[in-house]
C-alpha atoms as a PDB file:
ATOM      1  CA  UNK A   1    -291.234 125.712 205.487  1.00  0.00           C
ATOM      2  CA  UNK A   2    -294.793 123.832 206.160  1.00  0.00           C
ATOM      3  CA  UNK A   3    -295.664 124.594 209.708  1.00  0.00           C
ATOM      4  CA  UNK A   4    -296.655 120.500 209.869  1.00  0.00           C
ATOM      5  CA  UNK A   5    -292.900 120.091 209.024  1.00  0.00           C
ATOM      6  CA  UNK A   6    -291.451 121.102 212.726  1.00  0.00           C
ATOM      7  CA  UNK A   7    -287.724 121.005 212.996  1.00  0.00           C
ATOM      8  CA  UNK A   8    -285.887 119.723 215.289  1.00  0.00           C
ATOM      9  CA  UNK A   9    -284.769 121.480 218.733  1.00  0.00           C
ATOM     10  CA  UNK A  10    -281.456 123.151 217.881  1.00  0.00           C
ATOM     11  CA  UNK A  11    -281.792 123.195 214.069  1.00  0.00           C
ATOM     12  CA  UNK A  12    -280.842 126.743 212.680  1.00  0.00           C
ATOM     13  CA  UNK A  13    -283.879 128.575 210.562  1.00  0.00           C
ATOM     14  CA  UNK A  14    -283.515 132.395 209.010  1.00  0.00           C
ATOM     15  CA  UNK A  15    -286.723 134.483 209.819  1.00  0.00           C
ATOM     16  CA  UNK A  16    -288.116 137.069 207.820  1.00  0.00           C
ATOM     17  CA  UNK A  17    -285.670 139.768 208.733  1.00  0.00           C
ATOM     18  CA  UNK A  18    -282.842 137.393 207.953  1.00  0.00           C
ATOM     19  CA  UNK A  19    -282.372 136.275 211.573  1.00  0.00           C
ATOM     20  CA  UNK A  20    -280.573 132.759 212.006  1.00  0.00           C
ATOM     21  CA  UNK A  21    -281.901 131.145 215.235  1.00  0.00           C
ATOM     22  CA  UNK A  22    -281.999 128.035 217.313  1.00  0.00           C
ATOM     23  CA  UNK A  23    -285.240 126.259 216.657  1.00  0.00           C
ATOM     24  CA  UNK A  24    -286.708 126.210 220.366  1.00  0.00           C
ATOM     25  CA  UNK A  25    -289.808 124.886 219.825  1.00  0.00           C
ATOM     26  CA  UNK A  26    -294.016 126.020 219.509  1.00  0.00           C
ATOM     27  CA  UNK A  27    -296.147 126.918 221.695  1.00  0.00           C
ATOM     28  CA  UNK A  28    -299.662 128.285 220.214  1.00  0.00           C
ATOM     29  CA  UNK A  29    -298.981 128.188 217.136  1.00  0.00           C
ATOM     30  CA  UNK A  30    -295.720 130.088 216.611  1.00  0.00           C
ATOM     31  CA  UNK A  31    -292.218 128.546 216.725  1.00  0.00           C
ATOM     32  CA  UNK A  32    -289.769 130.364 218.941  1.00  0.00           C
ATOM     33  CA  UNK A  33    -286.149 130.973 218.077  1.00  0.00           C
ATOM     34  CA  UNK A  34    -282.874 131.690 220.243  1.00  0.00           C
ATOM     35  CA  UNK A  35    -280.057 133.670 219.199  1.00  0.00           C
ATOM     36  CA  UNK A  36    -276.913 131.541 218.192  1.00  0.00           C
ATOM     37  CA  UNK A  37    -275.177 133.401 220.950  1.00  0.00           C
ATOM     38  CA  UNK A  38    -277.448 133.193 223.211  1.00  0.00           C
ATOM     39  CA  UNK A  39    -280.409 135.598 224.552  1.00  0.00           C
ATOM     40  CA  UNK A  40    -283.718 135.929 224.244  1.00  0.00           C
ATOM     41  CA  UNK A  41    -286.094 134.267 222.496  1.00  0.00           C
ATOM     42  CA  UNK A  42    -288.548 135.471 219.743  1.00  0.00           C
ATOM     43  CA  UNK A  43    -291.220 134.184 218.038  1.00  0.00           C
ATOM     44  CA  UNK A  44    -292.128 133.867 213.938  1.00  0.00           C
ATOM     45  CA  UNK A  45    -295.201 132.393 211.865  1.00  0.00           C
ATOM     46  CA  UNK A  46    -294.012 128.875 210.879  1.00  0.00           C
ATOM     47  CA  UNK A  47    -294.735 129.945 207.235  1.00  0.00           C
ATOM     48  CA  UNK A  48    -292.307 132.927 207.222  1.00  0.00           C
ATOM     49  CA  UNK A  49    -288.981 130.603 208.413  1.00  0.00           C
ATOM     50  CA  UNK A  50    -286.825 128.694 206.220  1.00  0.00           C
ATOM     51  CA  UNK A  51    -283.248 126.474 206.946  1.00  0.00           C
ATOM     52  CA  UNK A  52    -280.274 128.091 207.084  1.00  0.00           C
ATOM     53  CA  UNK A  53    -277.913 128.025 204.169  1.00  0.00           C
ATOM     54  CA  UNK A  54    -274.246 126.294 204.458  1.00  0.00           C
ATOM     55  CA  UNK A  55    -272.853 129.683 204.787  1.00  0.00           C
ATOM     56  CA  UNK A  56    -275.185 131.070 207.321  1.00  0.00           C
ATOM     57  CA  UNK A  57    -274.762 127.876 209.503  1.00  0.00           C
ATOM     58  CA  UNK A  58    -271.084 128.685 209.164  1.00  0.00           C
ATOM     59  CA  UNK A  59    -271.251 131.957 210.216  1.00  0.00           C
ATOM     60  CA  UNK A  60    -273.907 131.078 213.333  1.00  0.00           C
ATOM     61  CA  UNK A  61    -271.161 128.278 214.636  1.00  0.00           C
ATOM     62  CA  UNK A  62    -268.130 130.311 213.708  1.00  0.00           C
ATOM     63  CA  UNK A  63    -270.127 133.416 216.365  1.00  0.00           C
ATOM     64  CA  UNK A  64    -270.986 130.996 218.552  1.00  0.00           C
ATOM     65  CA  UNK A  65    -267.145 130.188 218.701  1.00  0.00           C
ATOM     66  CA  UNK A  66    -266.458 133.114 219.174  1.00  0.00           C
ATOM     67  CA  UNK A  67    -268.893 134.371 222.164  1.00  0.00           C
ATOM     68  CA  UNK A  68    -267.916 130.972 224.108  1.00  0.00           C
ATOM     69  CA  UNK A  69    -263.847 132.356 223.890  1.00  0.00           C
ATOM     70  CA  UNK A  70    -265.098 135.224 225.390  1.00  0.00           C
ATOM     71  CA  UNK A  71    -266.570 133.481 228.046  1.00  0.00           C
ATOM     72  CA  UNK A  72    -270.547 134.873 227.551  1.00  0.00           C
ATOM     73  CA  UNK A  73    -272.790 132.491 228.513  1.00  0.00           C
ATOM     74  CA  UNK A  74    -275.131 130.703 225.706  1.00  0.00           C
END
């Protein structure tokens, strides 16, 4: 993904280590993501992120699901 090409806030990107997260925004430079479930966010290069698959936006809503029944906050 071009770093000029900023997604939108909540769109779901895979890092580098084949982390989906919640497009937070950028600040300095570097894009921040949330975890799906919630937690804390972490930072990538713009140039090392790319969009989630079908089946990896599957599995972030189906966890998300699943961490809401439990009653964890996002």
């Amino acid at each position: 993904m071009l770093s000029q090409d900023i997604p939108r806030v909540g769109t779901l990107l895979v890092d580098s280590a084949e982390r989906v997260g919640v497009f937070q925004g950028v600040e300095s430079g570097l894009w921040y993501l949330r975890p799906v479930t919630g937690g804390v966010e972490w930072t990538v290069d713009p140039q090392t992120v790319r969009p989630a698959d079908a089946d990896e936006r599957l599995r972030a809503r189906t966890a998300r699901a699943n961490a809401r029944s439990r009653g964890e906050v996002l």
